[in-house]
Protein backbone atom coordinates (compact mmCIF):
# COMPACT_ATOMS: atom_id res chain seq x y z
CA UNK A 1 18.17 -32.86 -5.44
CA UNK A 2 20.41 -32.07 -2.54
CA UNK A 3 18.54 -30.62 0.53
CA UNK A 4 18.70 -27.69 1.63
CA UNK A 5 19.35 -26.65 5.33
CA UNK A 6 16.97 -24.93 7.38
CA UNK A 7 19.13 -22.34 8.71
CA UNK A 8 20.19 -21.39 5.16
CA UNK A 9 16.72 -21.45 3.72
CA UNK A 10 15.46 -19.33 6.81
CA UNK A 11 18.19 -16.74 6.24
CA UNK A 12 17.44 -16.17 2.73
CA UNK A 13 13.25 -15.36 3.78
CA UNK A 14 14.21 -13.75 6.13
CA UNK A 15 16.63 -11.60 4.65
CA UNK A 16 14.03 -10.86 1.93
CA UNK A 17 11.41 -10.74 4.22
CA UNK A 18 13.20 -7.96 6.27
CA UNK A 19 13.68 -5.95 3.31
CA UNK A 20 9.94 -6.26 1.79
CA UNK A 21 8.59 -5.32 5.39
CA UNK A 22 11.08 -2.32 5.58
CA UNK A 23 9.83 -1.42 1.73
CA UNK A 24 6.29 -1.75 2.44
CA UNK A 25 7.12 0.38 5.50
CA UNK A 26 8.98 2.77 3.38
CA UNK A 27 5.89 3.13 1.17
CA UNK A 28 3.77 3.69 4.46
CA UNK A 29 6.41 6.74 5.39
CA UNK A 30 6.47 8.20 2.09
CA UNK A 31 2.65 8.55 2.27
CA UNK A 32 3.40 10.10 6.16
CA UNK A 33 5.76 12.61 4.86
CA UNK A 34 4.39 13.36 1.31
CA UNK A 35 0.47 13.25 1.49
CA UNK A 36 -1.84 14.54 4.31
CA UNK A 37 -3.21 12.08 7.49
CA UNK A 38 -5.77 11.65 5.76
CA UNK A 39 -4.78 10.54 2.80
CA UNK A 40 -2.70 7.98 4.87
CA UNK A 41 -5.91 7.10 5.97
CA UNK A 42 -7.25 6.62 2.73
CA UNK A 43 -4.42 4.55 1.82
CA UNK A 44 -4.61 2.39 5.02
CA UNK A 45 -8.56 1.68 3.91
CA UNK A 46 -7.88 0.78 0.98
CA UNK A 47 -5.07 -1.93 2.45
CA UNK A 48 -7.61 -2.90 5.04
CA UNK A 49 -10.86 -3.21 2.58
CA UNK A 50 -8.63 -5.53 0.06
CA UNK A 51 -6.46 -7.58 2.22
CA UNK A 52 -8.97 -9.66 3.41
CA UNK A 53 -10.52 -10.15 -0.04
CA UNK A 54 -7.42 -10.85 -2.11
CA UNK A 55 -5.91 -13.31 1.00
CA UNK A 56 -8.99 -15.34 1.22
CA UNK A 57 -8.61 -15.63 -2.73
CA UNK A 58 -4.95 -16.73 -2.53
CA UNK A 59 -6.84 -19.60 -0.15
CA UNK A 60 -3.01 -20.22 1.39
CA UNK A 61 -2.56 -21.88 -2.12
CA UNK A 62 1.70 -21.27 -1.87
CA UNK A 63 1.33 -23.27 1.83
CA UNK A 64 -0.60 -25.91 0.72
CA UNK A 65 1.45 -26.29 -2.48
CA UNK A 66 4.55 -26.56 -0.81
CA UNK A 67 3.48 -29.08 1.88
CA UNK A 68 1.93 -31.44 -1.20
CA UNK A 69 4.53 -33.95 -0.12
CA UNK A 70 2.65 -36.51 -2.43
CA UNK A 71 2.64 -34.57 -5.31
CA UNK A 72 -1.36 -34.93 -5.40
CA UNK A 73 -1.77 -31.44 -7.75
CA UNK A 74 0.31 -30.06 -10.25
CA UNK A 75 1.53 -26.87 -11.15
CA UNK A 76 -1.22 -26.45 -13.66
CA UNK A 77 -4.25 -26.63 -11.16
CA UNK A 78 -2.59 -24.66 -8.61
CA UNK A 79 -2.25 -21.61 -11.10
CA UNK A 80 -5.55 -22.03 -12.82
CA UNK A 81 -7.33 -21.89 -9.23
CA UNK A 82 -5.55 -18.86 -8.31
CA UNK A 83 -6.01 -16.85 -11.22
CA UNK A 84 -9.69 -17.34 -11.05
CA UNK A 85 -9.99 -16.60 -7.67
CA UNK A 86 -7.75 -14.02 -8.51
CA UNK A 87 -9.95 -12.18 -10.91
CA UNK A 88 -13.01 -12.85 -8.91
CA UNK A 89 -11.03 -10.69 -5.77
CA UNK A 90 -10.27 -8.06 -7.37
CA UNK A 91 -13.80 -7.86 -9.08
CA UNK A 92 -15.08 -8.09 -5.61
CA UNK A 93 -12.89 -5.15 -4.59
CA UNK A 94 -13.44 -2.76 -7.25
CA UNK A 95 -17.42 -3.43 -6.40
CA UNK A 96 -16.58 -2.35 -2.34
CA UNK A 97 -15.00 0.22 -3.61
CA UNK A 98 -17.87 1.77 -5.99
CA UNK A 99 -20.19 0.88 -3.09
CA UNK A 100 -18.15 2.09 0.22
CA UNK A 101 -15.43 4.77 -1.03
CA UNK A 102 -16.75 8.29 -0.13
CA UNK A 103 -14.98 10.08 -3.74
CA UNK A 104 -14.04 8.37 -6.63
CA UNK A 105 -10.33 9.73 -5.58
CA UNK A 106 -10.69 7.16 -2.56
CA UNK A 107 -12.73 4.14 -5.19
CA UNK A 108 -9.42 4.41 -7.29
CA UNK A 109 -6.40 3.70 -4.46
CA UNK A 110 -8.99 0.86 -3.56
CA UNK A 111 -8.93 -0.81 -7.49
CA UNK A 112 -5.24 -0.40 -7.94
CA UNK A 113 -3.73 -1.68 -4.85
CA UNK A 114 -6.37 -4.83 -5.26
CA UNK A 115 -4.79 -4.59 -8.70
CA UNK A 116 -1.30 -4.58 -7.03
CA UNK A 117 -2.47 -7.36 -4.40
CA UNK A 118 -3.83 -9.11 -7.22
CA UNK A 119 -0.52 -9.51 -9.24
CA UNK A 120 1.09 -10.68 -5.70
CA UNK A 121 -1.46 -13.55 -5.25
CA UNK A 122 -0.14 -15.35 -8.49
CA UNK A 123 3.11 -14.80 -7.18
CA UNK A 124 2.65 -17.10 -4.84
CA UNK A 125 1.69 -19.94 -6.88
CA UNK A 126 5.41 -19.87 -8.27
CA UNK A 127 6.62 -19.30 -4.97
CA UNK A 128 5.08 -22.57 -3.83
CA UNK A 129 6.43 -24.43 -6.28
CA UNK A 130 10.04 -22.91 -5.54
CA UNK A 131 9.26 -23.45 -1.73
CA UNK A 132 8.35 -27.16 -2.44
CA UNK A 133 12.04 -28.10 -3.51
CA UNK A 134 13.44 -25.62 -1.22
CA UNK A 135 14.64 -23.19 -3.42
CA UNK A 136 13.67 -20.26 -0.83
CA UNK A 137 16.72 -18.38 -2.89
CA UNK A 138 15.42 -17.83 -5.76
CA UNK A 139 11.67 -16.46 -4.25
CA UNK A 140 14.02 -13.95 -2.19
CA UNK A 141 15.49 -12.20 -4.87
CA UNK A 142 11.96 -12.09 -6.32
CA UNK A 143 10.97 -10.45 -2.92
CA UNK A 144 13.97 -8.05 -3.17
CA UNK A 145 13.35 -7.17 -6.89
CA UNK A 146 9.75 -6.50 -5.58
CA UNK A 147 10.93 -4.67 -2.86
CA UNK A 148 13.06 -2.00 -4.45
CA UNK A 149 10.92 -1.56 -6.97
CA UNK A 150 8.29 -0.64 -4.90
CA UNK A 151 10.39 1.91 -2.21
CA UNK A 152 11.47 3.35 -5.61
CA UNK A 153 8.59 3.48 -7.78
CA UNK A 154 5.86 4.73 -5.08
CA UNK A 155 7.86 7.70 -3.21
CA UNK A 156 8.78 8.80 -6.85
CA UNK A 157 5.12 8.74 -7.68
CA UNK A 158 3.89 10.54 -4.76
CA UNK A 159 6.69 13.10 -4.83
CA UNK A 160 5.68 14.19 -8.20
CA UNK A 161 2.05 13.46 -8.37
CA UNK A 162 1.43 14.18 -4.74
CA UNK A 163 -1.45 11.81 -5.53
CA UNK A 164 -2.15 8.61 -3.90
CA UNK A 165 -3.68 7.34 -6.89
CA UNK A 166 -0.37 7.70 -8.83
CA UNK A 167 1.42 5.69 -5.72
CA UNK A 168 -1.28 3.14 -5.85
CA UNK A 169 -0.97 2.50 -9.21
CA UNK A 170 2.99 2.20 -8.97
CA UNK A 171 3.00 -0.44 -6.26
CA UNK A 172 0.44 -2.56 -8.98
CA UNK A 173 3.20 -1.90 -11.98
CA UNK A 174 6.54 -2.15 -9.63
CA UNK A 175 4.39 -6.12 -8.94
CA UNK A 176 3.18 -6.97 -12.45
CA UNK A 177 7.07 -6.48 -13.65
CA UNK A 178 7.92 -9.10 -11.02
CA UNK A 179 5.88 -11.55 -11.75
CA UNK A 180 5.83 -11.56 -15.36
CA UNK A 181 10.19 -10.88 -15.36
CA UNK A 182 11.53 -12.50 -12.55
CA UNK A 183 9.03 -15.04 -11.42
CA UNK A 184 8.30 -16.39 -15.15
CA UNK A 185 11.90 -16.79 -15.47
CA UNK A 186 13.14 -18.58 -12.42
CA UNK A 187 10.38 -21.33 -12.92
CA UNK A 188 11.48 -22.03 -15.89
CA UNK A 189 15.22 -22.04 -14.69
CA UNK A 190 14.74 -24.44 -11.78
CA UNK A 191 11.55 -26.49 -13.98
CA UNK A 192 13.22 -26.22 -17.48
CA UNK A 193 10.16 -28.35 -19.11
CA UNK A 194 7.57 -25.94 -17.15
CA UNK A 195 5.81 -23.18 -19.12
CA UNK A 196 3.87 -21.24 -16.55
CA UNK A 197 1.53 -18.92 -19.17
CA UNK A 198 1.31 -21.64 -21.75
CA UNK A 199 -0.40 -23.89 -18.75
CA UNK A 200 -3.17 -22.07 -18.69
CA UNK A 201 -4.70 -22.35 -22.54
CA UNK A 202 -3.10 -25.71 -23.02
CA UNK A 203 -4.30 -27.31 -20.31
CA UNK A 204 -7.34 -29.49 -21.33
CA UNK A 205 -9.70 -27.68 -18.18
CA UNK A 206 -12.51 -30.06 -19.47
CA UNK A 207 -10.51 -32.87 -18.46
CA UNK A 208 -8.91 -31.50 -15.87
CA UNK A 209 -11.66 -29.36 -14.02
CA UNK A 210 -12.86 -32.22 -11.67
CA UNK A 211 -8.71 -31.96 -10.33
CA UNK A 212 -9.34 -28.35 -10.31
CA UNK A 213 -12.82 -28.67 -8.31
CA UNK A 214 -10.98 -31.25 -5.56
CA UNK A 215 -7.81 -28.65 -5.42
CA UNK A 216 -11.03 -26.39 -4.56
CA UNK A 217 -12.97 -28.47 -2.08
CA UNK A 218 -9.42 -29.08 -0.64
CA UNK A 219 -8.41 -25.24 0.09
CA UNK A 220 -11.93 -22.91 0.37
CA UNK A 221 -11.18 -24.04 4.09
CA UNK A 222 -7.86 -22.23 3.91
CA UNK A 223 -9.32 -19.71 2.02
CA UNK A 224 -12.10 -19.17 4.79
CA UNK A 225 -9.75 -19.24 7.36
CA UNK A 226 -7.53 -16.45 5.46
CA UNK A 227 -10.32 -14.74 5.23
CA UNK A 228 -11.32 -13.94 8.66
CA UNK A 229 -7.38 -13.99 9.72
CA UNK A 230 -7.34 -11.02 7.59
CA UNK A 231 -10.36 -9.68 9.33
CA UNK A 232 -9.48 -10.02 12.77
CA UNK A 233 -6.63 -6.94 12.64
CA UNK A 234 -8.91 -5.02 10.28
CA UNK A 235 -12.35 -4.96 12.34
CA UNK A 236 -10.96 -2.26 14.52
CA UNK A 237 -9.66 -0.55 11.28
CA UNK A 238 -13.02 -0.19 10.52
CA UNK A 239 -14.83 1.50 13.42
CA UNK A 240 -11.55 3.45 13.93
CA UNK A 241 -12.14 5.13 10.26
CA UNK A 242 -16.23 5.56 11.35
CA UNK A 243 -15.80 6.70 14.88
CA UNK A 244 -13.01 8.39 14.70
CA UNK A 245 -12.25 9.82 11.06
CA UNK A 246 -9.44 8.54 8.47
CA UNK A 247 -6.26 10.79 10.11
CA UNK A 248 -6.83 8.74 12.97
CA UNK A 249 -6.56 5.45 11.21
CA UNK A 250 -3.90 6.77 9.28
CA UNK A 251 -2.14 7.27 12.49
CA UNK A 252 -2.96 3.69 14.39
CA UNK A 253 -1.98 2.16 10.47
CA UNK A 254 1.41 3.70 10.78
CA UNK A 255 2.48 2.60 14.21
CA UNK A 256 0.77 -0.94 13.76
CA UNK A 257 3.16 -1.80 10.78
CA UNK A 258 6.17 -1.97 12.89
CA UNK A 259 4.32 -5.21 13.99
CA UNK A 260 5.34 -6.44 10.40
CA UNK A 261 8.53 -6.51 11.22
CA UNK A 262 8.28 -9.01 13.89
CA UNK A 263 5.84 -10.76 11.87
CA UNK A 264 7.80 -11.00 8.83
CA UNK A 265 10.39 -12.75 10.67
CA UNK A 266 8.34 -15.39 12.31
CA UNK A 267 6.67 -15.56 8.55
CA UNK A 268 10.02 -16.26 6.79
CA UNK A 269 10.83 -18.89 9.34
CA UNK A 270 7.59 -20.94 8.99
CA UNK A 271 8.59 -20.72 5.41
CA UNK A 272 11.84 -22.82 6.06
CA UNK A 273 10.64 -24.82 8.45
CA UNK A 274 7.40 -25.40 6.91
CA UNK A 275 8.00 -28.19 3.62
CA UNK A 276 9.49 -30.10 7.12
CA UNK A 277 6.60 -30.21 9.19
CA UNK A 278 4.79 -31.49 5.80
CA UNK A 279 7.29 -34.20 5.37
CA UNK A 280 7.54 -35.02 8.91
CA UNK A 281 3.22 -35.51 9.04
CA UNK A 282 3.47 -37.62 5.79
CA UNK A 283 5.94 -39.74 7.36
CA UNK A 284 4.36 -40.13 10.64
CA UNK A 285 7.20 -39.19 12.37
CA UNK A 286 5.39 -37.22 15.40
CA UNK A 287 8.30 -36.89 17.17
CA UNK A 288 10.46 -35.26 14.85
CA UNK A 289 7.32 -32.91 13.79
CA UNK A 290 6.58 -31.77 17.18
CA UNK A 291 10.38 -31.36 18.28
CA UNK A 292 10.19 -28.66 14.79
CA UNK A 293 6.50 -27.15 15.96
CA UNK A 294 7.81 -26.46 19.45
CA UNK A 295 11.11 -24.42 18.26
CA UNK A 296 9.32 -22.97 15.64
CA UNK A 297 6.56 -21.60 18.08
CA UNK A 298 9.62 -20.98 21.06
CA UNK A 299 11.62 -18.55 18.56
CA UNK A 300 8.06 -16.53 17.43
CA UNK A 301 7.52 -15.83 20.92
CA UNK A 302 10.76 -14.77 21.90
CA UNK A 303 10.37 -12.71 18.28
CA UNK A 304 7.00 -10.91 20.27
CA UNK A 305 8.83 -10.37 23.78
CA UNK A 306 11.20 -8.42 22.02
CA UNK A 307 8.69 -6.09 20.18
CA UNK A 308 7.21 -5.19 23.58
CA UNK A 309 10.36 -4.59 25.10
CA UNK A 310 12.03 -2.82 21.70
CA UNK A 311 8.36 -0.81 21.83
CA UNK A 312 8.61 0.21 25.37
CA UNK A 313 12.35 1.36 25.67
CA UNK A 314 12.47 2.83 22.01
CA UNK A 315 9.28 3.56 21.03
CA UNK A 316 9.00 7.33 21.26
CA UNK A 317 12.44 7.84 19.64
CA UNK A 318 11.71 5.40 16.85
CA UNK A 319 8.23 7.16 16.68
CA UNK A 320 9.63 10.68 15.95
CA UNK A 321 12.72 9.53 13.68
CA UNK A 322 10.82 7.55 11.28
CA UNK A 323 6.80 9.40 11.28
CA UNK A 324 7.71 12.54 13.10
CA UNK A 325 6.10 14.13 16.00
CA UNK A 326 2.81 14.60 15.40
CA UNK A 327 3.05 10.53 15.57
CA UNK A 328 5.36 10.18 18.93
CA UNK A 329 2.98 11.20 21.11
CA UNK A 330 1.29 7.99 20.89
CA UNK A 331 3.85 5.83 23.08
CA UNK A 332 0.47 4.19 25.04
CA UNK A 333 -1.01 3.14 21.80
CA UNK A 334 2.55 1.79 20.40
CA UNK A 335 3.41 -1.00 23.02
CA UNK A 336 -0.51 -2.00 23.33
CA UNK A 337 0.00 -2.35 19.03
CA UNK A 338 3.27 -4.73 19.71
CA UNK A 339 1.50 -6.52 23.00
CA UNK A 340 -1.05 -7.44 20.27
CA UNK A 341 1.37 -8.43 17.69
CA UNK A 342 3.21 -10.75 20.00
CA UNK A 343 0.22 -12.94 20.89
CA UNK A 344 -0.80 -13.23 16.72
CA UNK A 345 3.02 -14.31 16.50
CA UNK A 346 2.54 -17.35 18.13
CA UNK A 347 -0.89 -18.03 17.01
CA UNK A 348 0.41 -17.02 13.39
CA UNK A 349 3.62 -20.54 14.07
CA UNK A 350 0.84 -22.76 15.41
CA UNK A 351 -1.71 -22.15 12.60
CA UNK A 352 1.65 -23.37 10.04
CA UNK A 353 1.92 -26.31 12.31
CA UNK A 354 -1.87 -26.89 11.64
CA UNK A 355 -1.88 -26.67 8.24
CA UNK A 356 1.38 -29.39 7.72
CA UNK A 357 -0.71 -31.48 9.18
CA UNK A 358 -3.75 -31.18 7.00
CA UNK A 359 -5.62 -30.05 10.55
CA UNK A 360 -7.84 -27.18 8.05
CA UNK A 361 -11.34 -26.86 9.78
CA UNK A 362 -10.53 -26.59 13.26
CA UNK A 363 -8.77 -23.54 12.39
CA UNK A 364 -11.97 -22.30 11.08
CA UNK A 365 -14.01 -22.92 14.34
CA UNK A 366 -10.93 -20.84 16.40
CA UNK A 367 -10.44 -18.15 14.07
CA UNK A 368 -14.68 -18.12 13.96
CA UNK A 369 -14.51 -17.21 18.41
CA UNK A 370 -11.56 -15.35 17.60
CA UNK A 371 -12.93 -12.79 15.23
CA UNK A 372 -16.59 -12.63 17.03
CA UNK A 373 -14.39 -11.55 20.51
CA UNK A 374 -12.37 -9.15 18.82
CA UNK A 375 -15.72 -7.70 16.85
CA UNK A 376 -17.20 -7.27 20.28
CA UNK A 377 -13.97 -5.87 21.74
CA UNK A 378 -14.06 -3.28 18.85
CA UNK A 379 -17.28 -2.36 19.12
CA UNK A 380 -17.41 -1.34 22.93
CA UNK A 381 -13.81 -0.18 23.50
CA UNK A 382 -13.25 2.01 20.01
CA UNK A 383 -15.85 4.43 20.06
CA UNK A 384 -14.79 5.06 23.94
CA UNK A 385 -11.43 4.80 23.93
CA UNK A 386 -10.29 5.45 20.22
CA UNK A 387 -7.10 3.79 18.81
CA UNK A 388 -6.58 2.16 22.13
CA UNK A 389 -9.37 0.83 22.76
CA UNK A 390 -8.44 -0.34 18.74
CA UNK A 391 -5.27 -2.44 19.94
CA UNK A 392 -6.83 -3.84 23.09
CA UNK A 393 -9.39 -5.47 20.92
CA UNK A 394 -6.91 -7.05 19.34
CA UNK A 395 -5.17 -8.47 22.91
């Protein structure tokens, strides 16, 4: 198979990237200008109680997958471990949300958009194997498809429902299509002898389960560490919504996902320049691994200078154009947010660097100090200090 270049790979994710962050921040303004502050809040719970759930269960299955240089797992295990751990997430959220949601209004946005997050996950298992060969083409116009689907499906759902169960629930079908259309199909286009639903009743599990249960012993390290990298934004998410009431967190969630942007584009080029790293570990070629880890973790911090800068010199505009102004008076809050963001950029390259190279429980032990300071940080700065105190947590 004739490889593919960097450059070209990292342009297609992060063309796609670009456009799923500016949908999923499309979704976020439809919710500012069609539904109430709080009801942003609500959604921005819901997004903060499931994302660590449904990332640990994804257990960085598409990273892993895509680095198997050796070819150790197939296809077949990787999807059978995610859809269990898939089913067991969203279980797990729908239980949160019965226990924690104040209304059954609120318990419902939770479900779906696990739901929704749920149908992404397995995704990402035919992503991997897409991202293994390179073919970072054909998982962006699965991204776009998702994309547009989702910036179309959502506002329309809100603007005639004026429900944020409705939107919720159009995110999870705007998904499902996706993966059972698109994804299905270009599997089967670029692995012609591949049947990706098939795999899972045909697969003799019996025989198979003790691959399955080493795929497992391999990754609940990834998964852990997913798990409490998901935390660590959403702790202050949490006393923000107790100490200060869901319009509030409805407000921080709105100017902290203009972080996504940056981070989408240092995500989309650890996607190119990950199956490299992999390659260049399995080889021993140290040199030619660090020369890529070093650029790679250069370019995400020049990606985090410019969100400070961009957030300081453009902020209040930006703030008014795209929220309005009950959200522009938060300038302070803004460039703290993308001070934040810059630091997790270059923690988020070195952590992809780490993972190449099979390095999986030492990420543990720092994300472990990591999420205990910003717990701490949270807990003494956001009941004083409010959203603020919220983002310096996270510095």
């Amino acid at each position: 198979m004739k490889a593919r270049s960097v450059g070209s790979n990292f342009i297609w994710s992060l063309s796609a990237g670009l456009i799923y962050a500016l949908a999923q921040w499309g979704v976020l303004v439809a919710f500012a200008r069609l539904a109430t502050m709080e009801e942003v809040g609500q959604f921005a719970l819901a997004l903060a109680i499931t994302a660590p759930v449904l990332l640990m269960s994804r257990m960085q299955l598409r990273t892993l997958q895509a680095t198997d240089a050796r070819s150790a797992f197939g296809f077949e295990h990787y999807l059978g471990l995610m859809v269990l751990n898939v089913v067991a997430g969203v279980a797990v959220c729908c239980a949160i949300a019965t226990g924690m949601a104040d209304s059954l209004h609120a318990g419902w946005v939770i479900a779906l958009v696990a739901l929704a997050k749920g149908f992404e996950a397995v995704s990402e298992v035919f992503y991997g194997a897409l991202q293994k060969v390179e073919r970072l083409g054909l998982i962006a116009r699965s991204t776009i498809a998702k994309s547009v689907l989702s910036a179309v499906l959502v506002p329309l759902a809100l603007w005639l429902t004026h429900s944020p169960i409705a939107g919720a629930a159009a995110m999870a079908f705007a998904w499902a299509i996706v993966l059972f259309v698109f994804d299905a199909r270009a599997l089967q286009r670029e692995f012609p002898g591949v049947r990706p639903w098939s795999t899972l009743w045909r697969t003799p599990w019996r025989k198979e389960g003790a691959r399955l249960k080493a795929l497992f012993l391999l990754c609940w390290v990834l998964g852990l560490t997913a798990l409490l990298a998901a935390l660590r934004p959403n702790i202050p998410r949490y006393l923000l919504e107790v100490h200060a009431g869901q319009a509030e967190l409805g407000m921080y969630a709105a100017l902290a996902y203009f972080a996504a942007l940056g981070g989408r584009v240092v995500h989309s080029l650890g996607q190119a320049v990950s199956p490299r790293l992999g390659r260049y570990h399995a080889a021993g070629d140290a040199r030619r691994y660090g020369r890529a880890l070093a650029g790679f973790t250069a370019a995400s911090a020049g990606v985090g200078l410019c969100a400070i800068a961009g957030s300081a010199l453009l902020g209040r505009w930006a703030l008014t154009l795209f929220y309005g102004a009950a959200y522009a008076g938060n300038l302070e809050l803004f460039v703290w947010l993308m001070a934040a963001a810059a630091l997790e950029y270059v923690c988020l390259s070195l952590a992809v660097g780490l993972t190449a190279a099979r390095e999986l429980k030492g990420q543990v032990v720092l994300l472990v100090v990591s999420v205990a300071v910003v717990s701490v940080g949270s807990a003494v700065w956001v009941p004083r200090v409010g959203p603020v105190g919220a983002a310096w947590a996270l510095g």
